[in-house]
C-alpha atoms as a PDB file:
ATOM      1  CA  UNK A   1      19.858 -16.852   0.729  1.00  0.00           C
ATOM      2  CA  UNK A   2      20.644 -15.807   4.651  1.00  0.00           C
ATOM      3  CA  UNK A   3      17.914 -14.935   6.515  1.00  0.00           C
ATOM      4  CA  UNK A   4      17.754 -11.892   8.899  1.00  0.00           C
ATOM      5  CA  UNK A   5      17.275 -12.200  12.555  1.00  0.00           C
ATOM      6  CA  UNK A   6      15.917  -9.976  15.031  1.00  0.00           C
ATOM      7  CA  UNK A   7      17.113  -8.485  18.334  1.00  0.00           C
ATOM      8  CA  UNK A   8      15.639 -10.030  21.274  1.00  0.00           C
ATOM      9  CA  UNK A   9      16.986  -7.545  23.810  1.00  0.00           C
ATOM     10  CA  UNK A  10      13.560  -5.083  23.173  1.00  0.00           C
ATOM     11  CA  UNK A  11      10.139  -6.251  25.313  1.00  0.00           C
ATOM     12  CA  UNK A  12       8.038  -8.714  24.016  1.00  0.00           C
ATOM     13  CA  UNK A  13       5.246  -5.914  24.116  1.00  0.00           C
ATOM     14  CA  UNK A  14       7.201  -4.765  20.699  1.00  0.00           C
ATOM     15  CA  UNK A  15       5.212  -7.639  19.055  1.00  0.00           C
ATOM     16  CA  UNK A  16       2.219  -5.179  18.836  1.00  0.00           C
ATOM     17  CA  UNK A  17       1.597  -3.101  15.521  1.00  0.00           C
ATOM     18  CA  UNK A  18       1.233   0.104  17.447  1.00  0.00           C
ATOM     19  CA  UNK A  19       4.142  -0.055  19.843  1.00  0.00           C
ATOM     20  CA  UNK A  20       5.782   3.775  20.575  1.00  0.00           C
ATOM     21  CA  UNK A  21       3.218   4.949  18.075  1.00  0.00           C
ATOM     22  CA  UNK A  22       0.674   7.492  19.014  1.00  0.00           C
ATOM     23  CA  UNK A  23      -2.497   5.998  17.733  1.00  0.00           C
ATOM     24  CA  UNK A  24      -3.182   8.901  14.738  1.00  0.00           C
ATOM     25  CA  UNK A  25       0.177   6.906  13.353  1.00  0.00           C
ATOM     26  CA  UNK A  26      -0.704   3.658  13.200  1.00  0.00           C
ATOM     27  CA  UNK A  27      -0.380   2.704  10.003  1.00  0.00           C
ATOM     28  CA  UNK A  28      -4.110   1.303   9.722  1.00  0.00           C
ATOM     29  CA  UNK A  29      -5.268   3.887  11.343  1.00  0.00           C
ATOM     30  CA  UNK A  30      -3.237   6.647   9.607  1.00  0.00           C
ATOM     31  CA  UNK A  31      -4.541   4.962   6.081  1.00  0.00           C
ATOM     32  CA  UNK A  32      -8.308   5.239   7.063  1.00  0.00           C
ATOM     33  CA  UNK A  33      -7.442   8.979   7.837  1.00  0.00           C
ATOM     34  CA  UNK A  34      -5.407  10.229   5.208  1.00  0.00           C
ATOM     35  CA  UNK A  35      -5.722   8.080   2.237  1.00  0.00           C
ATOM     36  CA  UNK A  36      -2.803   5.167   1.288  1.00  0.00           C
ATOM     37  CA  UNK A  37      -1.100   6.844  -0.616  1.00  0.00           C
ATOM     38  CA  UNK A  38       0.392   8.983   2.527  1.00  0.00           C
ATOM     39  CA  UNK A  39       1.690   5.540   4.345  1.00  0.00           C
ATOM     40  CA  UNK A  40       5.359   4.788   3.403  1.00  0.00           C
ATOM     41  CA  UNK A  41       6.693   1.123   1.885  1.00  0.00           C
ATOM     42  CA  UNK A  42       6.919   0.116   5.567  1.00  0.00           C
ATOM     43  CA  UNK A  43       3.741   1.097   6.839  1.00  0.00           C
ATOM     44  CA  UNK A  44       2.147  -0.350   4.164  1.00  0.00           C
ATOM     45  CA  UNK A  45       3.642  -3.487   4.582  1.00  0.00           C
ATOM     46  CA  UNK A  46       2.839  -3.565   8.061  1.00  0.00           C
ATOM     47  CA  UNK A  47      -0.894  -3.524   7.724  1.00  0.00           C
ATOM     48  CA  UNK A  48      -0.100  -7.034   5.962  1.00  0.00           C
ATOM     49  CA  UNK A  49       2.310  -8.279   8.115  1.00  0.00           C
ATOM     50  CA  UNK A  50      -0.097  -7.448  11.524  1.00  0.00           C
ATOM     51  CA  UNK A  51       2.286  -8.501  13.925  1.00  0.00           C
ATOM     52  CA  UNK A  52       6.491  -8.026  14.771  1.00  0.00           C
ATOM     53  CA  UNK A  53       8.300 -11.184  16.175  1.00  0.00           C
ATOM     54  CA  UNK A  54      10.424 -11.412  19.270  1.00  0.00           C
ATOM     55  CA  UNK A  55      11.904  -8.580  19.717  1.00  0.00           C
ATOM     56  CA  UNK A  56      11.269  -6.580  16.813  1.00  0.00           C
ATOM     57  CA  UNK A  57       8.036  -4.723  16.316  1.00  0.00           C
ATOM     58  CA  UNK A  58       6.245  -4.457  12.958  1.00  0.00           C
ATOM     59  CA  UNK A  59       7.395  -1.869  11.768  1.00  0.00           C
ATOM     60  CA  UNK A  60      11.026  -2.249  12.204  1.00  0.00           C
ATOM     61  CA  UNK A  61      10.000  -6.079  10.314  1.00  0.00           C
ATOM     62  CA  UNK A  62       8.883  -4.332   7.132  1.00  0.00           C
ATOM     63  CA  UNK A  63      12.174  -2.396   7.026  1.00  0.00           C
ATOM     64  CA  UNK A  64      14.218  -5.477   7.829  1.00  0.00           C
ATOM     65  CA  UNK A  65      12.226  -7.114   4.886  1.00  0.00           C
ATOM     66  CA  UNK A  66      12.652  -4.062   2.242  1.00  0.00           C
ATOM     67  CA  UNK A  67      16.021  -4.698   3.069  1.00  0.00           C
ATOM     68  CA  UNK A  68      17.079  -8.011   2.981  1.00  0.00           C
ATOM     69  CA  UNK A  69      14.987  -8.222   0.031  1.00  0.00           C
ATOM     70  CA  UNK A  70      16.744  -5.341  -1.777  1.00  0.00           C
ATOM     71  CA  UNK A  71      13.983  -3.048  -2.821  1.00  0.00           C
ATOM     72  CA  UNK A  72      10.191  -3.297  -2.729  1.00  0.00           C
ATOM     73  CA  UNK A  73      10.550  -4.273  -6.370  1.00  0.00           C
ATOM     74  CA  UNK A  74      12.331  -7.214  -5.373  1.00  0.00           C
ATOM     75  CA  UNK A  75      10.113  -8.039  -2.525  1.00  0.00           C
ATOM     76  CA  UNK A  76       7.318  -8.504  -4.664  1.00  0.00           C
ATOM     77  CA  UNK A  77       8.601 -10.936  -7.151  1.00  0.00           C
ATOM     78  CA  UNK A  78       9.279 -13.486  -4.844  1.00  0.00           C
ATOM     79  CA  UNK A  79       6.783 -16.624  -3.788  1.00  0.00           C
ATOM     80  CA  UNK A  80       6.122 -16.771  -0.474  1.00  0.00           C
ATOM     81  CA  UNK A  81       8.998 -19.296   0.301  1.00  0.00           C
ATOM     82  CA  UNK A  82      11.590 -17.077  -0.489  1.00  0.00           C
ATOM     83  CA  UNK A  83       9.897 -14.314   1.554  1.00  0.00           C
ATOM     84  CA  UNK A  84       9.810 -16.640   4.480  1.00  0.00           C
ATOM     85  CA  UNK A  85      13.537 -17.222   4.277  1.00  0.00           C
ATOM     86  CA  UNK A  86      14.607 -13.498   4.425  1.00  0.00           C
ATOM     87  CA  UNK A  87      14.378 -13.088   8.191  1.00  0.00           C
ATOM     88  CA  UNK A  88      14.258 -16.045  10.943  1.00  0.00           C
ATOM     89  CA  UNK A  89      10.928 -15.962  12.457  1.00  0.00           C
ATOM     90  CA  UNK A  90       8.760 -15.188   9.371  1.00  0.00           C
ATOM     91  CA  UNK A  91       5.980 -17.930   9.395  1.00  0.00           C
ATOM     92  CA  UNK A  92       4.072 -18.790   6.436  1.00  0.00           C
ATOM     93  CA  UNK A  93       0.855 -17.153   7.102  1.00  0.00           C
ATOM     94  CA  UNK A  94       2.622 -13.651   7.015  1.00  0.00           C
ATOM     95  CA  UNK A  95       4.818 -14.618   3.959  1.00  0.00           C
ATOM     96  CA  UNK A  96       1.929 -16.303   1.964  1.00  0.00           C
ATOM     97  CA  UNK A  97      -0.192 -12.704   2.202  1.00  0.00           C
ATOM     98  CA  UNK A  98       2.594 -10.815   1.306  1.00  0.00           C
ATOM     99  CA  UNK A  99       2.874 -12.902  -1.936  1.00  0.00           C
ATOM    100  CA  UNK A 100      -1.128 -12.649  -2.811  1.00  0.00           C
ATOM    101  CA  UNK A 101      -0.782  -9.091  -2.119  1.00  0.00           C
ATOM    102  CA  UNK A 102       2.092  -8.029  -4.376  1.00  0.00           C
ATOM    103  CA  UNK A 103       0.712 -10.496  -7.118  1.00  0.00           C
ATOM    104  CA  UNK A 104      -2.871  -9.560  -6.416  1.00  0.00           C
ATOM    105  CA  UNK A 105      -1.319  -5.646  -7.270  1.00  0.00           C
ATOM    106  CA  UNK A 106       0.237  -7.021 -10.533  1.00  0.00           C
ATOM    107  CA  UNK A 107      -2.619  -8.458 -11.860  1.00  0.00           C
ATOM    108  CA  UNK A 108      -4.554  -5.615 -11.512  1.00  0.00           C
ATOM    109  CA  UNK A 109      -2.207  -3.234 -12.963  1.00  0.00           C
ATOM    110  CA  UNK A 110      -1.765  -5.806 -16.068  1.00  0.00           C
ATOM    111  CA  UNK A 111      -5.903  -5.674 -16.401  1.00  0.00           C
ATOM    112  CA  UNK A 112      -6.214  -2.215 -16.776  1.00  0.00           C
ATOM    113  CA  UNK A 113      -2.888  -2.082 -19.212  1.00  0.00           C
ATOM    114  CA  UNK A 114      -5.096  -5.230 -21.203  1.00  0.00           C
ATOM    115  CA  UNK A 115      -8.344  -2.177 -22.001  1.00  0.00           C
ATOM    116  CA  UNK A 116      -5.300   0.104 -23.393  1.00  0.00           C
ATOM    117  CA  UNK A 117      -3.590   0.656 -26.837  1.00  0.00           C
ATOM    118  CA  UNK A 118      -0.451  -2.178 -26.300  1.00  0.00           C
ATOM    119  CA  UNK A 119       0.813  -0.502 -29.625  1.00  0.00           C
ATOM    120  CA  UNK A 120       2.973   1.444 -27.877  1.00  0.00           C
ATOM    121  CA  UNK A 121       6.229  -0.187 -26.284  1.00  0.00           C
ATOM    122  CA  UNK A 122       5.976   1.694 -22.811  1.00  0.00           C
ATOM    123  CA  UNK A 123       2.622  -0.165 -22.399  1.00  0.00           C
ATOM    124  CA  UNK A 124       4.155  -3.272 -23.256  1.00  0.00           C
ATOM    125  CA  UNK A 125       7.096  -2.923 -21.301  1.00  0.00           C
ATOM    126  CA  UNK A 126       4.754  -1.980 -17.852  1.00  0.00           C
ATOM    127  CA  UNK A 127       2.595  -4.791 -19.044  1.00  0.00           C
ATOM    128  CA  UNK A 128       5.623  -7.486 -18.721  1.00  0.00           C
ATOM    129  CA  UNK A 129       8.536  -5.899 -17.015  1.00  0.00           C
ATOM    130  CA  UNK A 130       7.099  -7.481 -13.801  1.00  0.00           C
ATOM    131  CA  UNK A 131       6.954 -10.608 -15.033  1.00  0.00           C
ATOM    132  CA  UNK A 132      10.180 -11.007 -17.332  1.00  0.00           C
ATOM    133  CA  UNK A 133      12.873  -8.579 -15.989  1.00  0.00           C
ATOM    134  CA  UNK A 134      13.755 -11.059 -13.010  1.00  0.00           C
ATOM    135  CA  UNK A 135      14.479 -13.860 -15.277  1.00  0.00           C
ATOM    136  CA  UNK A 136      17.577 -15.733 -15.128  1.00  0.00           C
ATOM    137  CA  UNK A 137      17.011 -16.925 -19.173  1.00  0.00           C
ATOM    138  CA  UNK A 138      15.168 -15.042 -22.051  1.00  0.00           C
ATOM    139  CA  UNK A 139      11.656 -15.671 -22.457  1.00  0.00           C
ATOM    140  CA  UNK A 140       9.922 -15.103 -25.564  1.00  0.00           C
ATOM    141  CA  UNK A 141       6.252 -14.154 -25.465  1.00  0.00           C
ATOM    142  CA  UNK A 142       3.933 -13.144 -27.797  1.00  0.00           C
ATOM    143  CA  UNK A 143       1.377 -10.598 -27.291  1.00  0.00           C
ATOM    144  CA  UNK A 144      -1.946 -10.989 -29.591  1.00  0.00           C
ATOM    145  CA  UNK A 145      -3.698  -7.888 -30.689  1.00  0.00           C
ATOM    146  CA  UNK A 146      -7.267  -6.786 -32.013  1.00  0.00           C
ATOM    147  CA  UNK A 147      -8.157  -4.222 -34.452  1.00  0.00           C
ATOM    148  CA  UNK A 148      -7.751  -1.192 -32.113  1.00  0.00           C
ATOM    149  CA  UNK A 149      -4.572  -3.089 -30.489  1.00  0.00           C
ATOM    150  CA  UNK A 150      -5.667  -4.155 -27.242  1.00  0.00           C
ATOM    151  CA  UNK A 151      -4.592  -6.912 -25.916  1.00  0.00           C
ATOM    152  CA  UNK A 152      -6.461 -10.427 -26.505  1.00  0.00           C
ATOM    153  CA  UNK A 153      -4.093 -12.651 -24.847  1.00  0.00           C
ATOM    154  CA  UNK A 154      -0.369 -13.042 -23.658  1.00  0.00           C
ATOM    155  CA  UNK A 155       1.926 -16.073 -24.456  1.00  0.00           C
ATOM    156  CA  UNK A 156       5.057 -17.230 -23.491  1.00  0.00           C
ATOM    157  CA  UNK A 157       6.524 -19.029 -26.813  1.00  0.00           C
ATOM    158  CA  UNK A 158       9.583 -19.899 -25.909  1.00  0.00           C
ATOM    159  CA  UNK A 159      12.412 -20.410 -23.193  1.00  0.00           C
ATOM    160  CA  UNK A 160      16.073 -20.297 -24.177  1.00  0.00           C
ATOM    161  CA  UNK A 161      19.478 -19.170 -22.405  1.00  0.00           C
ATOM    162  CA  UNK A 162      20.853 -16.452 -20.521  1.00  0.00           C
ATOM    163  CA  UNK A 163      21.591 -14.368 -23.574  1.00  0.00           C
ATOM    164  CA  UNK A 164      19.508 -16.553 -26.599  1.00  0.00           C
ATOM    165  CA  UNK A 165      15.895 -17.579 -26.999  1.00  0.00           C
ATOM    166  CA  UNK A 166      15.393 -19.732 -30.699  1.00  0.00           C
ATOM    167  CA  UNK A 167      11.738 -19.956 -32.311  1.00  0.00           C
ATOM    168  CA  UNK A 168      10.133 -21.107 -35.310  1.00  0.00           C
ATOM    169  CA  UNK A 169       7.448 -18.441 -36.947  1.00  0.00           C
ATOM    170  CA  UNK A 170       4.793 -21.081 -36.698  1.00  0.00           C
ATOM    171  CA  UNK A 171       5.568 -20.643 -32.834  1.00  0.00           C
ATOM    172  CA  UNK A 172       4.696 -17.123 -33.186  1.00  0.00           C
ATOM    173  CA  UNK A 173       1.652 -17.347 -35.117  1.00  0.00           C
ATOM    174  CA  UNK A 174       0.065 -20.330 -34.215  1.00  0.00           C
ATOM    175  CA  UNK A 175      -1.991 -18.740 -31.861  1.00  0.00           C
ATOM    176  CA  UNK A 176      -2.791 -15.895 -33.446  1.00  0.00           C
ATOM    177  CA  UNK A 177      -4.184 -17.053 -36.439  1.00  0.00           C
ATOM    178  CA  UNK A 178      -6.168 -19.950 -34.100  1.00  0.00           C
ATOM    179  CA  UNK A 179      -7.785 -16.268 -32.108  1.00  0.00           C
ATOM    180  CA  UNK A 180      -7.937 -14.275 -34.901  1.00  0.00           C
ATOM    181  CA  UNK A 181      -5.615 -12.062 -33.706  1.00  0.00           C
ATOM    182  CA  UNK A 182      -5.609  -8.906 -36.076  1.00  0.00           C
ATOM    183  CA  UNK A 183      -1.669  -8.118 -35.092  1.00  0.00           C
ATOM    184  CA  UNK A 184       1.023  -9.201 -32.866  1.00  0.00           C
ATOM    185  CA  UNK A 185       3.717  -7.973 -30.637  1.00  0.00           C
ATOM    186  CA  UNK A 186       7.036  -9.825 -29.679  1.00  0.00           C
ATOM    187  CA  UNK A 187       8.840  -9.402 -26.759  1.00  0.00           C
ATOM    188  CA  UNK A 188      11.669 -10.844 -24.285  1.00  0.00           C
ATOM    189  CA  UNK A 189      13.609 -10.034 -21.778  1.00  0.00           C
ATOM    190  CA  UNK A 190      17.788  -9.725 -21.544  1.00  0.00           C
ATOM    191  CA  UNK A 191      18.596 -11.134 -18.194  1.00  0.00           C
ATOM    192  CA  UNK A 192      21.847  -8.559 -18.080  1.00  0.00           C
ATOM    193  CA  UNK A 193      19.303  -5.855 -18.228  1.00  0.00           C
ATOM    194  CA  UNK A 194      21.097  -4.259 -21.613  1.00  0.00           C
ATOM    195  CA  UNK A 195      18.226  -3.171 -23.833  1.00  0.00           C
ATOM    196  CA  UNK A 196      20.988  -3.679 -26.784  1.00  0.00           C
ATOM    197  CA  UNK A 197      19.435  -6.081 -29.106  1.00  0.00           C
ATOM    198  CA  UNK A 198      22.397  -8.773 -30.840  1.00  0.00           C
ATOM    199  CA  UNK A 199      22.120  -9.595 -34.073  1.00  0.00           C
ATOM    200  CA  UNK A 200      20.209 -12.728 -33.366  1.00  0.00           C
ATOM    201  CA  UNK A 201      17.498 -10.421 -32.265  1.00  0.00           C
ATOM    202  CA  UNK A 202      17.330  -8.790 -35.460  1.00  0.00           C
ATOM    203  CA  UNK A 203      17.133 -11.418 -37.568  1.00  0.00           C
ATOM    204  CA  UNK A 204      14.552 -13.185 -35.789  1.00  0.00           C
ATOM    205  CA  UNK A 205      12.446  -9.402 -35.766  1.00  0.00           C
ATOM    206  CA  UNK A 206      13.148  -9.821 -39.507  1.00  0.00           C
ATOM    207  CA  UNK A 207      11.723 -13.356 -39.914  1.00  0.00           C
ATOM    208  CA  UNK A 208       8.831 -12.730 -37.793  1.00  0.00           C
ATOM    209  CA  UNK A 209       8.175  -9.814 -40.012  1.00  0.00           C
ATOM    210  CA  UNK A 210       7.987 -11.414 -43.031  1.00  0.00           C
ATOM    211  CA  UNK A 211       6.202 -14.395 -42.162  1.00  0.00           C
ATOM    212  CA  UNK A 212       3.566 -11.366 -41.065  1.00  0.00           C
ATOM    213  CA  UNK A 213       3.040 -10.452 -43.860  1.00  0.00           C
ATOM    214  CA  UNK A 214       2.509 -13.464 -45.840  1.00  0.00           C
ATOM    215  CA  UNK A 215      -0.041 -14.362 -43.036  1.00  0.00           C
ATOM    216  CA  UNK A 216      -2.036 -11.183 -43.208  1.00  0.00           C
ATOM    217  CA  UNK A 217      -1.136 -10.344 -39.125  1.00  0.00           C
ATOM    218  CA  UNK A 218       1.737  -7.686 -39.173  1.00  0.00           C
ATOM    219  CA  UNK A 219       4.211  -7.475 -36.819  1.00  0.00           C
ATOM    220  CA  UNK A 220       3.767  -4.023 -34.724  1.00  0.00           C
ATOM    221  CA  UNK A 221       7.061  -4.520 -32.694  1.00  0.00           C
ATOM    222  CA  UNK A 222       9.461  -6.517 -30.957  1.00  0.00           C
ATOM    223  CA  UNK A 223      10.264  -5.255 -27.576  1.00  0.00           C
ATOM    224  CA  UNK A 224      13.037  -6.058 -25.544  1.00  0.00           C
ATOM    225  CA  UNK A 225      12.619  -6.158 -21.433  1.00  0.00           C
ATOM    226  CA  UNK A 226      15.807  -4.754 -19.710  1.00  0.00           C
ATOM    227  CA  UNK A 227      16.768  -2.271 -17.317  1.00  0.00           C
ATOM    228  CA  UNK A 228      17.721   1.146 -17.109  1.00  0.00           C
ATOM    229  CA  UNK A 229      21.328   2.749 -16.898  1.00  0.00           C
ATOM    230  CA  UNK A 230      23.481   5.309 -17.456  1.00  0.00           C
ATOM    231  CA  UNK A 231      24.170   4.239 -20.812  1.00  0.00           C
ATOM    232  CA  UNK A 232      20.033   3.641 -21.769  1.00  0.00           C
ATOM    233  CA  UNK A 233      17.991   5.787 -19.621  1.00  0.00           C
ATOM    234  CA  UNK A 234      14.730   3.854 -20.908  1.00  0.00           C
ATOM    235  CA  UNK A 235      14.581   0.064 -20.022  1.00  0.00           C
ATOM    236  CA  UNK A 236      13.036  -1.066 -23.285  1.00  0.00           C
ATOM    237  CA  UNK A 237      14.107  -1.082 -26.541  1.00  0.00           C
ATOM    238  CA  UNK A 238      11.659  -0.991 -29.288  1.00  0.00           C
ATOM    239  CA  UNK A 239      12.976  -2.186 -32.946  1.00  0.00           C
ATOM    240  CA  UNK A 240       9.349   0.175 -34.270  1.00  0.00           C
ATOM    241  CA  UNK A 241      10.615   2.945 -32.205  1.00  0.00           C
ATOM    242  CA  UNK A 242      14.164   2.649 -33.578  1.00  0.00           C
ATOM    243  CA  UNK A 243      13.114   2.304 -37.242  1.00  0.00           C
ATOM    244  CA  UNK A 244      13.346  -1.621 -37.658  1.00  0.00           C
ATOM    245  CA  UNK A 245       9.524  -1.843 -37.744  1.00  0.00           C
ATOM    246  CA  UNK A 246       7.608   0.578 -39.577  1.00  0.00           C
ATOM    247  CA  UNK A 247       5.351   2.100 -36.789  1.00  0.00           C
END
């Protein structure tokens, strides 16, 4: 990965969070004022950062970090090593509180999804998209469900290839019927972002679904992580939704 560098033709004054700013926009300030949800990506990420390095202030660091990192999104999937490589200068203090903030964010946005119905597959896919979509091989996890389908506990069951994961249903259940789970949910990810599901897919939905069944703990669904395109405006695909699973 190449790492950004800034100018060092601007003052060293530049360093200083509120440089050319009148002091209503300072992004600390201006949060205190009007709420955070007025602030932009950058200013946001600013508050964080605290400081600029030579010869580029901190604002104009956020942006360079956005950038080089692709989109917020990507930003805040990355540990804090790969945040300190995106632009020369970045020291690990300011790249390791970047990292506990984005992953602090996550985990509370994946607490409040755990007190909700995970029966549905948008809940599912919010609840993992952070975590699976920027795989580089499918992971298999298994979500375990109580009576009124909230969420008792997430597992990863399996690791397999860029376009394959392979399981056994004991796998799948073991944990479930060790926690009493009352139903499950599968799920994985398709690191090419199609929300397609092959025929591999399918059959192992079917298997799962039938070993279910024997076992007393249904299968709700099987959702697959991917992205959205022109071709699938939703990045999920759901095999209940679709009529694979009875919902």
């Amino acid at each position: 990965m190449s790492s950004l560098s800034p100018s060092d033709k601007t003052p060293q004054d530049s360093l200083k969070l509120h440089d050319a700013l009148p002091s209503e926009e300072w992004p600390r300030e201006k949060l205190c004022r009007m709420g955070r949800r007025h602030l932009s990506d950058e200013e946001l990420l600013a508050i964080f950062l605290r400081t600029g390095l030579q010869g580029c202030n901190v604002l104009q660091l956020a942006a360079m970090l956005k950038k080089a990192a692709g989109s917020l999104a990507d930003l805040g999937q990355m540990e804090a090593a790969d945040i300190q490589a995106l632009v020369k200068g970045i020291g690990p203090a300011k790249a390791a509180t970047l990292a506990a903030v984005f992953e602090l964010g996550q985990r509370a946005a994946r607490s409040e999804l755990m007190r909700q119905d995970m029966g549905t597959a948008r809940n599912v896919y919010e609840y993992l998209a952070s975590e699976l979509r920027f795989e580089t091989q499918e992971v298999l996890c298994v979500l375990l469900l109580d009576a009124r389908r909230r969420l008792i506990r997430m597992e990863r069951i399996a690791t397999g290839t860029l376009t394959r994961v392979i399981t056994h249903a004991r796998n799948v259940f073991s944990s479930a019927v060790r926690l009493n789970a009352f139903k499950i949910i599968l799920a994985h990810n398709h690191p090419s972002g199609s929300t397609q599901p092959s025929e591999h897919d399918k059959n192992l939905t079917q298997a799962i679904a039938e070993a279910g069944q024997v076992l007393g703990i249904p299968l709700v669904d099987h959702v697959i992580i991917g992205a959205a395109d022109a071709d699938s405006p939703i990045p999920y695909y759901s095999f209940a939704e679709n009529g694979f699973l009875p919902l």
